[in-house]
C-alpha atoms as a PDB file:
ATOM      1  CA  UNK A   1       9.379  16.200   1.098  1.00  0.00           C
ATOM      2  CA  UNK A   2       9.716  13.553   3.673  1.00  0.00           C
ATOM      3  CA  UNK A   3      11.654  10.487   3.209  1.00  0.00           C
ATOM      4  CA  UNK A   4       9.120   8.232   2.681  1.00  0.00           C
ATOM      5  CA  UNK A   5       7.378  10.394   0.205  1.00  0.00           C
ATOM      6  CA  UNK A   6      10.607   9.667  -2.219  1.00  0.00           C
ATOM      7  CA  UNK A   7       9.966   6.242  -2.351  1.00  0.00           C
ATOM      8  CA  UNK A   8       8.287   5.140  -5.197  1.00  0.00           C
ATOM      9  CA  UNK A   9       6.501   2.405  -4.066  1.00  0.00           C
ATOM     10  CA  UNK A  10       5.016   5.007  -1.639  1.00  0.00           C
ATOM     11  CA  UNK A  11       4.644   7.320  -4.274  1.00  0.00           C
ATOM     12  CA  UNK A  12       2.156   4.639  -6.368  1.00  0.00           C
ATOM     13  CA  UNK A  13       0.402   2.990  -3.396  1.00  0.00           C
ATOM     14  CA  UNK A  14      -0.896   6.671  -2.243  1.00  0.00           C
ATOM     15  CA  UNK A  15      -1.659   7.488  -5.778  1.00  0.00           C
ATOM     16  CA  UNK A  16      -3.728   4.288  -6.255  1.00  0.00           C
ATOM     17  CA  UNK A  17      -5.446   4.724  -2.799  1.00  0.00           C
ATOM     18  CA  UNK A  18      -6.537   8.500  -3.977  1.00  0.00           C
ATOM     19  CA  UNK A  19      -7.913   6.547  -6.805  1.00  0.00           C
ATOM     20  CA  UNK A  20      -9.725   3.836  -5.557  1.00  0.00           C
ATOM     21  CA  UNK A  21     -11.404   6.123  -3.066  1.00  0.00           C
ATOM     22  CA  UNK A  22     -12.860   7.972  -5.506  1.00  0.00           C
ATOM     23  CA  UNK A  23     -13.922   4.961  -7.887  1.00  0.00           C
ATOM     24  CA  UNK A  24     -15.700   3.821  -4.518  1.00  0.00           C
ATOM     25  CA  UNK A  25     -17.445   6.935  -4.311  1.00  0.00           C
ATOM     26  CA  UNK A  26     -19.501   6.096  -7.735  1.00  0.00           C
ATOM     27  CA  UNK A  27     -20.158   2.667  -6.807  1.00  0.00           C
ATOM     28  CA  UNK A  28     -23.786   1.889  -6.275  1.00  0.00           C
ATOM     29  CA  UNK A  29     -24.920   2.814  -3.088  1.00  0.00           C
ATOM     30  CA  UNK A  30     -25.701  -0.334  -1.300  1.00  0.00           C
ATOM     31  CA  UNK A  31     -21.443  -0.994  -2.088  1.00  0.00           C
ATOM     32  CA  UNK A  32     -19.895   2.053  -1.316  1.00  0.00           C
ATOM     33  CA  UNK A  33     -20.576   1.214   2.337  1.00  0.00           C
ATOM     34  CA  UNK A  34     -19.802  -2.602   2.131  1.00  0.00           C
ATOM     35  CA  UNK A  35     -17.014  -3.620  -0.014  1.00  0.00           C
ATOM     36  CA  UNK A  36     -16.607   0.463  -0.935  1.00  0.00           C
ATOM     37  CA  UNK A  37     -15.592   0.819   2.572  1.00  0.00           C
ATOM     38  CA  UNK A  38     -13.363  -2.006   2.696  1.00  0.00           C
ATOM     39  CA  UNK A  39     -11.584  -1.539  -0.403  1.00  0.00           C
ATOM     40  CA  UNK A  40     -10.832   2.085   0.421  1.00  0.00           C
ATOM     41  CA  UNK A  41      -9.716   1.016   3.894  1.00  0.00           C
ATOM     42  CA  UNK A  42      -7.063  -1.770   2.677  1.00  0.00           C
ATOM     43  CA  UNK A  43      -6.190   0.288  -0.239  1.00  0.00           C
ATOM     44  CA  UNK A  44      -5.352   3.476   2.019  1.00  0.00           C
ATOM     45  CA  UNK A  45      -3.194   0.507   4.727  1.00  0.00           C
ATOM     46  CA  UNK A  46      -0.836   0.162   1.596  1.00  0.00           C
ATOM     47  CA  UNK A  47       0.839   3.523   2.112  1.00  0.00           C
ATOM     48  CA  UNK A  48      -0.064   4.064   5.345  1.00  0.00           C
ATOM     49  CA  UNK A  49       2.080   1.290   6.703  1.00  0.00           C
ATOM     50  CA  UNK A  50       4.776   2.416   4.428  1.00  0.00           C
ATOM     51  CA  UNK A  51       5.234   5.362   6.009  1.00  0.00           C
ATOM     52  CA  UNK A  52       4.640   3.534   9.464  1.00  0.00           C
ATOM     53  CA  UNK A  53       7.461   1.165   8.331  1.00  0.00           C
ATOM     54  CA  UNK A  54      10.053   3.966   7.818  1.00  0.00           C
ATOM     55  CA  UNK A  55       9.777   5.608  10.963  1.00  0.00           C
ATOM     56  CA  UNK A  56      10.202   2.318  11.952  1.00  0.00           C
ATOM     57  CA  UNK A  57      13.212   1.320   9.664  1.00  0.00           C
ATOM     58  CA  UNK A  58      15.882   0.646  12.686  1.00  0.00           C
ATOM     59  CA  UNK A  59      14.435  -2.188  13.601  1.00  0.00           C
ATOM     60  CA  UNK A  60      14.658  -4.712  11.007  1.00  0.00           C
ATOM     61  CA  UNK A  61      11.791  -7.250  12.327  1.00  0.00           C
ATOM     62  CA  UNK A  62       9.528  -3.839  12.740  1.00  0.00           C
ATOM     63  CA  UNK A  63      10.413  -2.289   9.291  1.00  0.00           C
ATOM     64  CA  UNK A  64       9.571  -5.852   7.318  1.00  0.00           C
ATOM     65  CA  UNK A  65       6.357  -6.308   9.742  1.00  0.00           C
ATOM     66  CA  UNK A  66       4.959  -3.084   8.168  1.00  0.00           C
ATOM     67  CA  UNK A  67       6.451  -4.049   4.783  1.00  0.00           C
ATOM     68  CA  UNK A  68       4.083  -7.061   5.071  1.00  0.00           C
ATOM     69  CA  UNK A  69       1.625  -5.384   5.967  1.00  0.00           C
ATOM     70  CA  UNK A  70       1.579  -3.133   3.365  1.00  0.00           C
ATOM     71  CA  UNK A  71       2.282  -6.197   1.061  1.00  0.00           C
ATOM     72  CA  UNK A  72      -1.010  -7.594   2.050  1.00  0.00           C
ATOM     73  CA  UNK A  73      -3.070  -5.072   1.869  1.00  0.00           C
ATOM     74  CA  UNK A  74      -2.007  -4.497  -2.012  1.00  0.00           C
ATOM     75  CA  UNK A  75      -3.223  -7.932  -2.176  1.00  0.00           C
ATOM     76  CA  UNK A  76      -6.685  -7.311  -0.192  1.00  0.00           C
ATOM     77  CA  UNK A  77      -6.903  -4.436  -2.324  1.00  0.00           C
ATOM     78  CA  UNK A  78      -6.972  -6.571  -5.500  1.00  0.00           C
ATOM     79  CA  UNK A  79      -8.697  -9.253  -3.957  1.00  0.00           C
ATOM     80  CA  UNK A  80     -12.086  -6.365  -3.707  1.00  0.00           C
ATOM     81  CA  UNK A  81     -11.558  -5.307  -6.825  1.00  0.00           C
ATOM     82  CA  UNK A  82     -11.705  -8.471  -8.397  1.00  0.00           C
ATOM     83  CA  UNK A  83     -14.893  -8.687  -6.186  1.00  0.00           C
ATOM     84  CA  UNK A  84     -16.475  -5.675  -7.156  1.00  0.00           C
ATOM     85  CA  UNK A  85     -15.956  -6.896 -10.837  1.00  0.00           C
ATOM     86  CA  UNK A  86     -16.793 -10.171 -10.786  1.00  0.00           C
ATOM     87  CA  UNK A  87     -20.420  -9.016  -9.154  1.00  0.00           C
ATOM     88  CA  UNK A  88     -20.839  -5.704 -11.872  1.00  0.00           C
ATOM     89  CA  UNK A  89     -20.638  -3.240  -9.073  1.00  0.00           C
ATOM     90  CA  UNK A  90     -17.867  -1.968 -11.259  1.00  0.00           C
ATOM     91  CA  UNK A  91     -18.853  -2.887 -14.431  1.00  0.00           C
ATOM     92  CA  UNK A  92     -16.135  -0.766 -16.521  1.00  0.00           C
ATOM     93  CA  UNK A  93     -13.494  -3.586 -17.399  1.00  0.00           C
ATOM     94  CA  UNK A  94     -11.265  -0.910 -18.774  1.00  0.00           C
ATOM     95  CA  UNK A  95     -10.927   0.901 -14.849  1.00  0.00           C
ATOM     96  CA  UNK A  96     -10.581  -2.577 -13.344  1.00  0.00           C
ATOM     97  CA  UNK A  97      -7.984  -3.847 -15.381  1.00  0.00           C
ATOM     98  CA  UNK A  98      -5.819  -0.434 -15.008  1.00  0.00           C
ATOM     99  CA  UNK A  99      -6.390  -1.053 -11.447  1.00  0.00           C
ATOM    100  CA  UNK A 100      -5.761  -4.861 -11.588  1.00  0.00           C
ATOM    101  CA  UNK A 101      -2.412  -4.043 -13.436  1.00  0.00           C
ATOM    102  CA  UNK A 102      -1.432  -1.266 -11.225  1.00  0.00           C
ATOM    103  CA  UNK A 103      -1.791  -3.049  -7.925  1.00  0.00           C
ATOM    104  CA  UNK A 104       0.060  -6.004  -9.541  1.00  0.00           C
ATOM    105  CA  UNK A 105       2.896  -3.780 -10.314  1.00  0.00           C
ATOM    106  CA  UNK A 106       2.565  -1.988  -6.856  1.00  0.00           C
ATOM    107  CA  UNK A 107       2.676  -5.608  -4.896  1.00  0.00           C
ATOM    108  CA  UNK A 108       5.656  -6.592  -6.840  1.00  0.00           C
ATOM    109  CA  UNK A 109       7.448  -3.382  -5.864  1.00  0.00           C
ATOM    110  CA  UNK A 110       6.388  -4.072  -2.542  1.00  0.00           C
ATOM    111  CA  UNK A 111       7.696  -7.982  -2.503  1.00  0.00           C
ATOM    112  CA  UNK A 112      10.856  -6.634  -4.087  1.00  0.00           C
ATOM    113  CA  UNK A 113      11.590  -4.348  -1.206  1.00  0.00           C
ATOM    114  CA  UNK A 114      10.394  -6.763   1.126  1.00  0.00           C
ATOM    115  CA  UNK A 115      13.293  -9.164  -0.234  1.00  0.00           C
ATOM    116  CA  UNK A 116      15.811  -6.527  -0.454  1.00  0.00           C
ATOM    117  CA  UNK A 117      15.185  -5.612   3.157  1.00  0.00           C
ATOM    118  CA  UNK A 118      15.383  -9.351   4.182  1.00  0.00           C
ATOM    119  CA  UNK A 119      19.119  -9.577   2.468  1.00  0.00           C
ATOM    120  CA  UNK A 120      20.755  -6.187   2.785  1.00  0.00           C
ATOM    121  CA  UNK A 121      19.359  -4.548   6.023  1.00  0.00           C
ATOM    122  CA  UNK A 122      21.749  -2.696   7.953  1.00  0.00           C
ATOM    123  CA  UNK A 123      20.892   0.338  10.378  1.00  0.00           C
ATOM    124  CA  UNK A 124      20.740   3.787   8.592  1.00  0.00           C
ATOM    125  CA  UNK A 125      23.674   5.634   9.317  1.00  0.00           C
ATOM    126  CA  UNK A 126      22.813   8.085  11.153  1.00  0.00           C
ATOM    127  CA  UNK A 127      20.707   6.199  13.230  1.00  0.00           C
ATOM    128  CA  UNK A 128      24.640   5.789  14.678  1.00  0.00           C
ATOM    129  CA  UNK A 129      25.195   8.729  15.374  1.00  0.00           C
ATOM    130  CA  UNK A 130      22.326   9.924  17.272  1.00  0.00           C
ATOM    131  CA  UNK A 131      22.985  11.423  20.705  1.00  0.00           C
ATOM    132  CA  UNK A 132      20.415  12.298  23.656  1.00  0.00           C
ATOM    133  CA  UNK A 133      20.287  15.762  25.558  1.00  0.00           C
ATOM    134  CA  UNK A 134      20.799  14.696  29.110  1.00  0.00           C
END
């Protein structure tokens, strides 16, 4: 298991985006390739730029870009479903407000780990001790 793959926050936001692709899969027809294809895209960003931000995790401005991004993308995610709802393309209010919750939870994890980045970042340690092949 990689080390992103430990972190829960990664762990939910690639669970949810499993889920919300195939939720977009039953949507009608004239949605799954409008706001079906958006919400799976945004949903899918969420993990994807977590694992973008790790590799990227020496770098303090890089790691909390990605965190953002992935932060905002939770948010776009939400923002479809509430779209999606709100026009009866997913009419099940049960599903939506499991999903609503669970991207609320998953965007607080994420804005907690933004702010613990912003106060407590320091370089991995053994980013220190790397050494080249010459």
């Amino acid at each position: 298991m990689k080390g992103y793959q430990k972190l829960q926050v990664y762990q939910l936001a690639h669970e949810l985006a499993i889920r919300i692709h195939a939720i977009s899969m039953s949507l009608p027809q004239f949605e799954r390739y409008e706001e079906g294809s958006q919400i799976r895209r945004f949903s899918k960003s969420v993990s994807v730029n977590i694992v973008e931000e790790f590799a990227l995790r020496k770098y303090k401005n890089e790691y909390l870009h990605f965190l953002y991004r992935s932060y905002g993308s939770g948010e776009e995610t939400l923002e479809h479903l509430r779209y999606l709802f709100a026009t009866r393309s997913l009419k099940d209010r049960n599903v939506y407000e499991d999903f609503e919750n669970a991207y609320q939870k998953l965007n607080g994890m994420l804005f907690n780990f933004i702010m613990s980045i912003e106060k407590t970042f320091d370089k991995p340690a053994f980013l220190f001790n790397l050494k080249r092949d010459t």
